[in-house]
C-alpha atoms as a PDB file:
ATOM      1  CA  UNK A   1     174.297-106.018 -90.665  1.00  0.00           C
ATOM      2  CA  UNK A   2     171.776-103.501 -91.542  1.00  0.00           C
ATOM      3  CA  UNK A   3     173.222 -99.649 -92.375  1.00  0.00           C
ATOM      4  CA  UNK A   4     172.738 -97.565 -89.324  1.00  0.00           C
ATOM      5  CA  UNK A   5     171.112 -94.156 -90.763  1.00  0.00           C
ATOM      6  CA  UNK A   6     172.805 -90.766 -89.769  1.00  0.00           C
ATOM      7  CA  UNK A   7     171.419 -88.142 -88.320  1.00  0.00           C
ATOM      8  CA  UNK A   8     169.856 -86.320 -90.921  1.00  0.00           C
ATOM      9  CA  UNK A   9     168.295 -89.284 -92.868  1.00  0.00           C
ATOM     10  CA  UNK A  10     164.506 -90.180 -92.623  1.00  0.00           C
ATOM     11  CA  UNK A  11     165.468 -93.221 -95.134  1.00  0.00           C
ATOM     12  CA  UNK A  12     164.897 -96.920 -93.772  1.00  0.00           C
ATOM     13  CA  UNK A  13     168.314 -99.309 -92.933  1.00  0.00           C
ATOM     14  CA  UNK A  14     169.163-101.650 -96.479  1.00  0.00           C
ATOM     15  CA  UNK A  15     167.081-104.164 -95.044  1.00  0.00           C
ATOM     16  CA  UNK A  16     164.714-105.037 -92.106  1.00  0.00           C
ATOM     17  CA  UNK A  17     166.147-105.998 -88.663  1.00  0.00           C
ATOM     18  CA  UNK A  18     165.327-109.827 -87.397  1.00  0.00           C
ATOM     19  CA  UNK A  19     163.195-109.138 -84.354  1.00  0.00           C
ATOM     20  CA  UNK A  20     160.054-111.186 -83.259  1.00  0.00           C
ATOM     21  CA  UNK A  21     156.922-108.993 -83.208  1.00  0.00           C
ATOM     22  CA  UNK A  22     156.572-106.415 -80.274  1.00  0.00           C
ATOM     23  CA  UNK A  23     153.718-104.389 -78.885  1.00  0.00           C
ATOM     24  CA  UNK A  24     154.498-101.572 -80.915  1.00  0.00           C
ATOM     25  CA  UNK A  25     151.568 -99.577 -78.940  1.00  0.00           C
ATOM     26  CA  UNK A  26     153.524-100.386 -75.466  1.00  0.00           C
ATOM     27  CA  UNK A  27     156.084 -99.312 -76.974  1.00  0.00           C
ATOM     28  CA  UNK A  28     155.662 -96.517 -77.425  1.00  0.00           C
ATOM     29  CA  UNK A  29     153.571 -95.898 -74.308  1.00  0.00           C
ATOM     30  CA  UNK A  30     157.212 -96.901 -72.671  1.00  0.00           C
ATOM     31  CA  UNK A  31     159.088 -94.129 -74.629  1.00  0.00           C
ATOM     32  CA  UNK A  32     156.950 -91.284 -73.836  1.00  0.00           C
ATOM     33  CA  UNK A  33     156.250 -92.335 -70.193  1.00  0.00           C
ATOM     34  CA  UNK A  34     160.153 -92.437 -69.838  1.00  0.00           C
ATOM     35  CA  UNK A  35     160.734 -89.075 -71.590  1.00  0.00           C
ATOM     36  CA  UNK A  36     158.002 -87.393 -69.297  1.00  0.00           C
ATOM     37  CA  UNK A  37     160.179 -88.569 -66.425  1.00  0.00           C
ATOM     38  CA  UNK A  38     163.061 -87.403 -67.879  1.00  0.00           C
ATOM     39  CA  UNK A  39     161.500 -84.437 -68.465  1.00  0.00           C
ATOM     40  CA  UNK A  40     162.765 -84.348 -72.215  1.00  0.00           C
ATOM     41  CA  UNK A  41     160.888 -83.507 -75.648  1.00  0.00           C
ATOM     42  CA  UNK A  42     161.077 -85.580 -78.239  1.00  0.00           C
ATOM     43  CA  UNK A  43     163.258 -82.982 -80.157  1.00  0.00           C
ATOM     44  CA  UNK A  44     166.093 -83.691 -77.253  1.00  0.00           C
ATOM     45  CA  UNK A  45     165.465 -87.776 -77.604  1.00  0.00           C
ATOM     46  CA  UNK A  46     166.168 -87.308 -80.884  1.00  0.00           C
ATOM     47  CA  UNK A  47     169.559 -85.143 -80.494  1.00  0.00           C
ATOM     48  CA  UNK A  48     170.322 -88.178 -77.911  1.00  0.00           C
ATOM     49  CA  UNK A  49     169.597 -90.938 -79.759  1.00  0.00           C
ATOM     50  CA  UNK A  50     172.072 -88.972 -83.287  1.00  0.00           C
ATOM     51  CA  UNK A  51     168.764 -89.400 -85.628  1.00  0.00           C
ATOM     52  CA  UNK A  52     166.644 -86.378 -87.109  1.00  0.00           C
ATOM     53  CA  UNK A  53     163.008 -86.181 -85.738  1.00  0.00           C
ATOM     54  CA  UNK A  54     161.573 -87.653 -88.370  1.00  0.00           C
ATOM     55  CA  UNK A  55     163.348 -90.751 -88.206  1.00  0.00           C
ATOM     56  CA  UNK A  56     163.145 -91.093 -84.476  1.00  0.00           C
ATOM     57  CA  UNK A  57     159.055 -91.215 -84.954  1.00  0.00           C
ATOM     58  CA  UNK A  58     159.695 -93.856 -87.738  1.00  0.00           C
ATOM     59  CA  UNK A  59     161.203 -95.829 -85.345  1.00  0.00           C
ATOM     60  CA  UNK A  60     158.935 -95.708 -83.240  1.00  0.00           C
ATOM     61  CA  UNK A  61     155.902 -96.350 -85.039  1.00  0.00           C
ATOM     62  CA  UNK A  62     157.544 -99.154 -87.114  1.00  0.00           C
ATOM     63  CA  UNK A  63     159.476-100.972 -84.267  1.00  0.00           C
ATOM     64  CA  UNK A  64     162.596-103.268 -84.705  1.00  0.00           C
ATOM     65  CA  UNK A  65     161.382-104.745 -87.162  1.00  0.00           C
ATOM     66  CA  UNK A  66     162.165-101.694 -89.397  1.00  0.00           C
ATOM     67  CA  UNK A  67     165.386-100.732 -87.359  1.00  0.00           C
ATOM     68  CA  UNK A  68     166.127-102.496 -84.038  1.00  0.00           C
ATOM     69  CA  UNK A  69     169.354-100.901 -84.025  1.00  0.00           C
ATOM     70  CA  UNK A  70     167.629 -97.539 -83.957  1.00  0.00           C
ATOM     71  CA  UNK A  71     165.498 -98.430 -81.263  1.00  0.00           C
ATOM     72  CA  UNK A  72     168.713 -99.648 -79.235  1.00  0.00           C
ATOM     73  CA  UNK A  73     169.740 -96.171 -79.781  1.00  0.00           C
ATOM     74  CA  UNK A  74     166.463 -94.703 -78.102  1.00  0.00           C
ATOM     75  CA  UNK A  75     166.644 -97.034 -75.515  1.00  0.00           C
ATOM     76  CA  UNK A  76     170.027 -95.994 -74.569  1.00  0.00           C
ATOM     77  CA  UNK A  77     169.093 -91.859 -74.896  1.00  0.00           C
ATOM     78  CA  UNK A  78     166.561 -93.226 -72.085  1.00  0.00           C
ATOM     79  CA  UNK A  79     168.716 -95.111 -70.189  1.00  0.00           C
ATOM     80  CA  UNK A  80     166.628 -98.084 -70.429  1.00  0.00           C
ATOM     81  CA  UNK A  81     167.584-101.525 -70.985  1.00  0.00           C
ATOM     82  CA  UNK A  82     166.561-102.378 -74.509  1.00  0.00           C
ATOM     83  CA  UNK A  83     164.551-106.063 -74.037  1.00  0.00           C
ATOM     84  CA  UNK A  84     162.926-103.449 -71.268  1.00  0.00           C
ATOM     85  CA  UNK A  85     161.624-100.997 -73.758  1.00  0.00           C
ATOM     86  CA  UNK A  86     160.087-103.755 -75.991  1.00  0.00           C
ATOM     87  CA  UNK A  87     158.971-106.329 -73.631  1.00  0.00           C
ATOM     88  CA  UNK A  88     158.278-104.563 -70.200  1.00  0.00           C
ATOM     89  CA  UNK A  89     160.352-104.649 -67.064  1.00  0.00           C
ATOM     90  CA  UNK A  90     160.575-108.551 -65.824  1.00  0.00           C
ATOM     91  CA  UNK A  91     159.608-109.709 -62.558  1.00  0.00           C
ATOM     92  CA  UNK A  92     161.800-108.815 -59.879  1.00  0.00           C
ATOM     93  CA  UNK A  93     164.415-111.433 -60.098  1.00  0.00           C
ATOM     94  CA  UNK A  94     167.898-111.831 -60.398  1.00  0.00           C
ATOM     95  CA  UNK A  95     169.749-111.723 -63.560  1.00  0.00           C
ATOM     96  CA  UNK A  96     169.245-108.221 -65.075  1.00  0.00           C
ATOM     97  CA  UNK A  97     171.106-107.673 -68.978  1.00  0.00           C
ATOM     98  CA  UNK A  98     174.075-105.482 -68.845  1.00  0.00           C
ATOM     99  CA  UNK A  99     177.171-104.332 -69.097  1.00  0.00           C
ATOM    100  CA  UNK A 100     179.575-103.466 -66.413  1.00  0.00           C
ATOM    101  CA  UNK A 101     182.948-102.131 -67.510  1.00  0.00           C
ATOM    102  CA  UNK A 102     186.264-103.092 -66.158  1.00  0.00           C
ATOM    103  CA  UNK A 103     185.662-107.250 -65.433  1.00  0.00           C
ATOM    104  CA  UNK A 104     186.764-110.091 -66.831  1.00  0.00           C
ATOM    105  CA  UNK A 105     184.170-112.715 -67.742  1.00  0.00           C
ATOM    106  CA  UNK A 106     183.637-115.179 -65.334  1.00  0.00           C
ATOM    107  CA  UNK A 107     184.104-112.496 -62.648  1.00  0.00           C
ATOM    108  CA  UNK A 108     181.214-111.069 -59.978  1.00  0.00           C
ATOM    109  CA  UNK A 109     180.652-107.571 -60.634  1.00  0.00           C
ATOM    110  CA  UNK A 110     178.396-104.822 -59.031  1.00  0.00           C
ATOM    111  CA  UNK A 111     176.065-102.626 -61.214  1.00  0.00           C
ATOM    112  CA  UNK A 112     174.788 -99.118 -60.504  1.00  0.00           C
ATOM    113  CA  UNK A 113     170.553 -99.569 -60.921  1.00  0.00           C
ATOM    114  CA  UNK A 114     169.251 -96.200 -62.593  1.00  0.00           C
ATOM    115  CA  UNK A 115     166.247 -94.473 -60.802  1.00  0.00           C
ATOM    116  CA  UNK A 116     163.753 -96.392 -63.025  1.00  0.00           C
ATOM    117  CA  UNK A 117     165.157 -99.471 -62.577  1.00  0.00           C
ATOM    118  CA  UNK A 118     164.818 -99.019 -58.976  1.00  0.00           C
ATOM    119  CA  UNK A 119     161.170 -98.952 -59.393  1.00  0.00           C
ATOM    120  CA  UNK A 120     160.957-102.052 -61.343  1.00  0.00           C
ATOM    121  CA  UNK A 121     162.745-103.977 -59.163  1.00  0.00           C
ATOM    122  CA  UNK A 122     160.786-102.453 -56.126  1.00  0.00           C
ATOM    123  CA  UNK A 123     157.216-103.339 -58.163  1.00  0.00           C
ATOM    124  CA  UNK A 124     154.088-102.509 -57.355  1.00  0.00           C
ATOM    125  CA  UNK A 125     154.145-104.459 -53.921  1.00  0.00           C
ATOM    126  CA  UNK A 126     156.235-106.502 -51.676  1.00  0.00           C
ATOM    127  CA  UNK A 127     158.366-107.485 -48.627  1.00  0.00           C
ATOM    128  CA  UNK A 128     160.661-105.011 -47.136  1.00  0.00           C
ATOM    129  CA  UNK A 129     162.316-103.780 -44.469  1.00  0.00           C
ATOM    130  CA  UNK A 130     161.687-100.190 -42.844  1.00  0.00           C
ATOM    131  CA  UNK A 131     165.075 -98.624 -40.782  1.00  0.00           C
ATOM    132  CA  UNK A 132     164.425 -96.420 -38.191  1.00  0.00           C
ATOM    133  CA  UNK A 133     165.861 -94.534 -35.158  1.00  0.00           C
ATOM    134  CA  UNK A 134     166.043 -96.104 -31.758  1.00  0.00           C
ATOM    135  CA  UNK A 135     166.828 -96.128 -28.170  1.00  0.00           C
ATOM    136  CA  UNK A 136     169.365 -97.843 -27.492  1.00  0.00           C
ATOM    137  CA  UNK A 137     170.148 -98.858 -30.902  1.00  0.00           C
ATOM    138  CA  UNK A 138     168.433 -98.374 -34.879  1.00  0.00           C
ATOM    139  CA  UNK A 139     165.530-101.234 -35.616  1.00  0.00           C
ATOM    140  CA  UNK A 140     164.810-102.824 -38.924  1.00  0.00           C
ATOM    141  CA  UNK A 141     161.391-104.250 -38.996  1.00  0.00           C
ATOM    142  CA  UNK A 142     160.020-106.496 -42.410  1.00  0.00           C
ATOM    143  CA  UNK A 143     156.741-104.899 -43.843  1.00  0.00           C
ATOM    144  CA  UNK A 144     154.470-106.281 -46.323  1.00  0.00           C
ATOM    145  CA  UNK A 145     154.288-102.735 -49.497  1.00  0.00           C
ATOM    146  CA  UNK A 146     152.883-101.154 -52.116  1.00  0.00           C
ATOM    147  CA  UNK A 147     154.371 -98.750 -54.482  1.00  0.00           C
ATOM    148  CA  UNK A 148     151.701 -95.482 -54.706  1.00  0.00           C
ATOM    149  CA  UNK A 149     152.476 -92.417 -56.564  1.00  0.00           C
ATOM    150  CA  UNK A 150     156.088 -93.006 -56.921  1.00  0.00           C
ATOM    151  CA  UNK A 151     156.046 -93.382 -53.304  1.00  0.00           C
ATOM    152  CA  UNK A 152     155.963 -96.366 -50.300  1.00  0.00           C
ATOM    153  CA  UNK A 153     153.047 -96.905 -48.161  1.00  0.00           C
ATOM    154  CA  UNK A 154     152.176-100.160 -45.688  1.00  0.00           C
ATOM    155  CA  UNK A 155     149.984-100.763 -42.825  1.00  0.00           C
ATOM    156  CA  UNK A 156     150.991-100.952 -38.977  1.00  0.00           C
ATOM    157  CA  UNK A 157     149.536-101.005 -35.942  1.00  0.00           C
ATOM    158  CA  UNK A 158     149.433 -97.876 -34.356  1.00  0.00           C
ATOM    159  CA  UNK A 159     151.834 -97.334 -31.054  1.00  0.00           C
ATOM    160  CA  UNK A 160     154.083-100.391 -32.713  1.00  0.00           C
ATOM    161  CA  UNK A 161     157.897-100.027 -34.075  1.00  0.00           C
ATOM    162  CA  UNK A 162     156.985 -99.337 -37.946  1.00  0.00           C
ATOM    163  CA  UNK A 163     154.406 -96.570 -36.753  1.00  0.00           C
ATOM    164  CA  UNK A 164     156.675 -93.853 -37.709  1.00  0.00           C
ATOM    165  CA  UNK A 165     155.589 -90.301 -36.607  1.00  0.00           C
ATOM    166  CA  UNK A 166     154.836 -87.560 -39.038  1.00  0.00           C
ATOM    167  CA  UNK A 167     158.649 -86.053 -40.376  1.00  0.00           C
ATOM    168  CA  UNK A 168     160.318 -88.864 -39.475  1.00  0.00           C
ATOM    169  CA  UNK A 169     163.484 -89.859 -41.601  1.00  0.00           C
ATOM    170  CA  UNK A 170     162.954 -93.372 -42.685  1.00  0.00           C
ATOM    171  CA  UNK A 171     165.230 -95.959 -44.922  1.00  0.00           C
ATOM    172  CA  UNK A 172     163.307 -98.579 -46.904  1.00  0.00           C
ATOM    173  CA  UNK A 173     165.087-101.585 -48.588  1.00  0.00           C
ATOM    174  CA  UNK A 174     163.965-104.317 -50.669  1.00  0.00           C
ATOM    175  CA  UNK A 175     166.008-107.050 -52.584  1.00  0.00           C
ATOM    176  CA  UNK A 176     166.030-110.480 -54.201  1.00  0.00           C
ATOM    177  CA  UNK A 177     169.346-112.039 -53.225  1.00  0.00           C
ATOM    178  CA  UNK A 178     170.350-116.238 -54.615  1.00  0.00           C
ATOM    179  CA  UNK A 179     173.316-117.395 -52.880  1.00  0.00           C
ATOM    180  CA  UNK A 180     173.611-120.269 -54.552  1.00  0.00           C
ATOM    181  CA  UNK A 181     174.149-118.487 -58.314  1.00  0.00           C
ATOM    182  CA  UNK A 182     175.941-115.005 -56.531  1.00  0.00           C
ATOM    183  CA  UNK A 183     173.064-113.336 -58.319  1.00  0.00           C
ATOM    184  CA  UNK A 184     171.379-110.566 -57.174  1.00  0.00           C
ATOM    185  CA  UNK A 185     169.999-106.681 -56.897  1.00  0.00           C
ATOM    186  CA  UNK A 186     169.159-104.611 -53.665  1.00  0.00           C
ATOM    187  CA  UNK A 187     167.617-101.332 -53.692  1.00  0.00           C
ATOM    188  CA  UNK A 188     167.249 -98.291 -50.818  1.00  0.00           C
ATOM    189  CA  UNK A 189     164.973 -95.951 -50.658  1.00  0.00           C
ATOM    190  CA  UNK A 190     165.443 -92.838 -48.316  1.00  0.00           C
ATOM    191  CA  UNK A 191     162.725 -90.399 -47.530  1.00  0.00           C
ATOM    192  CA  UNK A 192     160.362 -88.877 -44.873  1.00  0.00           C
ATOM    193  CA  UNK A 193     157.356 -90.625 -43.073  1.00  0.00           C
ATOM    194  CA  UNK A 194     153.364 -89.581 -43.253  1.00  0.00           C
ATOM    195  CA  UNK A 195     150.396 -90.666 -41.706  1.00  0.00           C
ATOM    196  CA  UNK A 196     147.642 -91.629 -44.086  1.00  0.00           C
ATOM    197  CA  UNK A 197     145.101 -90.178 -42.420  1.00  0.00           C
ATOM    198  CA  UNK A 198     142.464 -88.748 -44.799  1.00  0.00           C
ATOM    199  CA  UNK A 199     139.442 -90.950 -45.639  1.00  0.00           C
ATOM    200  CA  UNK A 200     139.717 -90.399 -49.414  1.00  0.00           C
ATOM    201  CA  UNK A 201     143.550 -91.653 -49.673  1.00  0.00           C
ATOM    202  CA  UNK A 202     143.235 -93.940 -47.497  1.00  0.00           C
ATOM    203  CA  UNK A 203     140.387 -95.688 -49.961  1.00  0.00           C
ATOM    204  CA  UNK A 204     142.660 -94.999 -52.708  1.00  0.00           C
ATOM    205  CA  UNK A 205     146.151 -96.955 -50.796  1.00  0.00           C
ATOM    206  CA  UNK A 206     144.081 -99.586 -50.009  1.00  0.00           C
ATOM    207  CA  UNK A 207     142.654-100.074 -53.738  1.00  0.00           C
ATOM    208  CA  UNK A 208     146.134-100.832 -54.456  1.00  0.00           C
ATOM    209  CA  UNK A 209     146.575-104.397 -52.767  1.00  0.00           C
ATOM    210  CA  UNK A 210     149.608-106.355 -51.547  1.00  0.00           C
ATOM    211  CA  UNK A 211     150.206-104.768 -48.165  1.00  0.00           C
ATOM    212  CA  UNK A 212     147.969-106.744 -46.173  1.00  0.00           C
ATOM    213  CA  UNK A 213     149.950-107.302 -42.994  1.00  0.00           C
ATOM    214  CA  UNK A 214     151.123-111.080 -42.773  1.00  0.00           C
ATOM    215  CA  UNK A 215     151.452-110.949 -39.371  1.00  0.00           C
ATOM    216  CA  UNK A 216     147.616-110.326 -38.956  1.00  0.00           C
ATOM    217  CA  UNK A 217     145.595-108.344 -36.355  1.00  0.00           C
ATOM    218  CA  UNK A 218     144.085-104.927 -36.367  1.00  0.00           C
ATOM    219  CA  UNK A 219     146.904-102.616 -38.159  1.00  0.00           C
ATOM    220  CA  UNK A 220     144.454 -99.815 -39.783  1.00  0.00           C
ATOM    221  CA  UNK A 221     147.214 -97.115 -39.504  1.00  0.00           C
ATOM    222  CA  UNK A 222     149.026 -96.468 -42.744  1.00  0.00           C
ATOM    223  CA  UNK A 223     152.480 -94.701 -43.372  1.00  0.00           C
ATOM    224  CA  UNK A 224     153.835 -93.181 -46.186  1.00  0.00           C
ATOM    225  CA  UNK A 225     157.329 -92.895 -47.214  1.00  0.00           C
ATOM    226  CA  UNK A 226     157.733 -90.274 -49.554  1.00  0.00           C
ATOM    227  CA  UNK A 227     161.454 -90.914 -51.510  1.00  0.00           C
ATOM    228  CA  UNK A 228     163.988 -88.051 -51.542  1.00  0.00           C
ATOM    229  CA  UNK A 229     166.230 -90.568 -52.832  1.00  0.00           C
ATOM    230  CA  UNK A 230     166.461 -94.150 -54.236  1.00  0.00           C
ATOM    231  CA  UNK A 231     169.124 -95.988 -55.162  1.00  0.00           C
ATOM    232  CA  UNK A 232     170.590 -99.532 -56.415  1.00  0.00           C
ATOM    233  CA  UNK A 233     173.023-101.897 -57.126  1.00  0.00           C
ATOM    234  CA  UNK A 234     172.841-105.441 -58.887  1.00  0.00           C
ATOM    235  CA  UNK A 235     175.721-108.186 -59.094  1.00  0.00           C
ATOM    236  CA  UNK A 236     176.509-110.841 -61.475  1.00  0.00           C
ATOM    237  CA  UNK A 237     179.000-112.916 -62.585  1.00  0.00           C
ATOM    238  CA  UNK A 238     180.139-111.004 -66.201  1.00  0.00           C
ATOM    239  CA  UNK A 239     179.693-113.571 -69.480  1.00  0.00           C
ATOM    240  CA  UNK A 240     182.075-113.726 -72.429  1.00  0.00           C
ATOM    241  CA  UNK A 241     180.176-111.311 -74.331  1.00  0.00           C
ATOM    242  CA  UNK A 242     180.822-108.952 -71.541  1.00  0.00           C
ATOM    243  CA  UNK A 243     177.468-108.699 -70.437  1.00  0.00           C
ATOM    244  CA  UNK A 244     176.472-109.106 -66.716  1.00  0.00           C
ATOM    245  CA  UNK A 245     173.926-111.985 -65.943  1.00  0.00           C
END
C-alpha cells in the first residue's frame, strides 16, 4: 500500500497508485466547480482533506496515478463520491457506491443523497411529477423537465393543473425505482413557482431541450420552480465490503 503523506509533506507516496488514466483536466474542472459551491478556498480543501497546499495542488495536477489515496481524501473534503470526481456523475440509474453505516451485508438500506447528488440524479432533463394544492384534495401531475440554473422549468398549457400561478408553493419529485433488484434513489425538490414570461428567457429555457410535452398540443406557457430545498434518499441491498449497491 502506498505511504499516505501527512499534512505538512509536499513529497510523493513510495510508489505510484494503480489507477487507469483519468481526465486529469475534468478533474480538476470537478474540484473547483464543487469548491465554488461549497463556497470554500482551496486553503480550507486543503485543511479538509489533512494535506498542506502544496500537496493538495500536486494531487490535483498529477491525478491517482501519483496518489489516488490523496485524491480519495479530496473527494471526501467535497463530499463527493470518488469514481464521481474522476469519471463524472453516471446516468441516473440505480446502484450508486457507498457506504451506509449500521447494516449487515445482504441487508436493504436507505442512504441520505447530498445536495449535489441530488442534481445528478435529477440531470439535465426528465420525467417528473409536480405536487400541488387542490380543491378537494392535492394533485400530482407527470411533466416532461429540464434542469436551468440550478432550478426546474417545463412547459404547460396555460389554464391546465401544472399551470401554477406566480408564488405558488410547489413539490417536484423525480426517481428511478427497479423492483425487481430493491434498487433505487428518489429525490424532492421544494420551492416556489414562476411564470417564464420574458422573451429573452424564454429563448434561453427552450435552448435547453428535453421538456417537450409528450402529451402534445399547444403548451407555450412555461413555469419555473425555483428550489428552496432538495433532498434525497437511495436504497440498496449493503455488500460484504460494506458498501451499498
Amino acid at each position: 500500500m502506498p505511504q499516505t503523506p501527512g499534512p505538512g509533506s509536499a513529497e510523493p507516496p513510495a510508489q505510484p497508485s494503480a489507477e487507469p488514466p483519468v481526465d486529469l483536466a475534468a478533474v480538476r474542472r470537478r474540484i473547483a466547480d464543487t469548491r465554488d459551491r461549497l463556497g470554500i478556498g482551496e486553503p480550507e480543501l486543503a485543511k479538509r482533506a489533512g494535506m498542506d497546499p502544496r500537496y493538495l495542488r500536486r494531487v490535483t495536477e498529477a491525478g491517482p496515478q501519483f496518489d489516488a489515496d490523496g485524491l480519495r481524501r479530496v473527494a471526501a473534503a467535497l463530499g463527493v463520491d470518488y469514481r464521481d470526481l474522476l469519471d463524472g456523475p453516471a446516468d441516473p440509474s440505480p446502484g450508486h457506491t457507498g457506504r451506509p453505516a449500521g447494516h449487515p451485508p445482504g441487508q436493504a438500506a436507505l442512504l441520505r443523497l447530498t445536495e449535489q447528488e441530488c442534481w445528478q440524479k435529477v440531470g439535465p432533463r426528465g420525467i417528473g411529477r409536480i405536487a400541488v394544492a387542490a380543491a378537494p384534495s392535492p394533485l400530482v401531475v407527470p411533466v416532461n423537465y429540464a434542469t436551468d440554473a440550478g432550478t426546474v422549468v417545463y412547459r404547460t398549457a396555460p389554464g391546465g393543473v401544472a399551470a401554477l400561478a406566480p408564488g405558488t408553493r410547489a413539490s417536484f419529485q423525480v426517481d428511478r425505482i427497479d423492483d425487481r433488484t430493491g434498487t433505487g434513489w428518489s429525490v424532492l425538490v421544494t420551492g416556489t413557482a414562476e411564470r417564464i414570461e420574458d422573451p429573452e428567457a424564454v429563448r434561453t429555457v427552450e435552448r435547453h431541450g428535453g421538456a417537450e410535452p409528450w402529451a402534445g398540443g399547444k403548451r407555450p406557457l412555461w413555469i419555473r420552480i425555483r428550489p428552496q430545498g432538495i433532498t434525497g434518499r437511495r436504497i440498496g441491498t449493503v455488500g460484504p465490503d460494506g458498501h451499498l449497491t
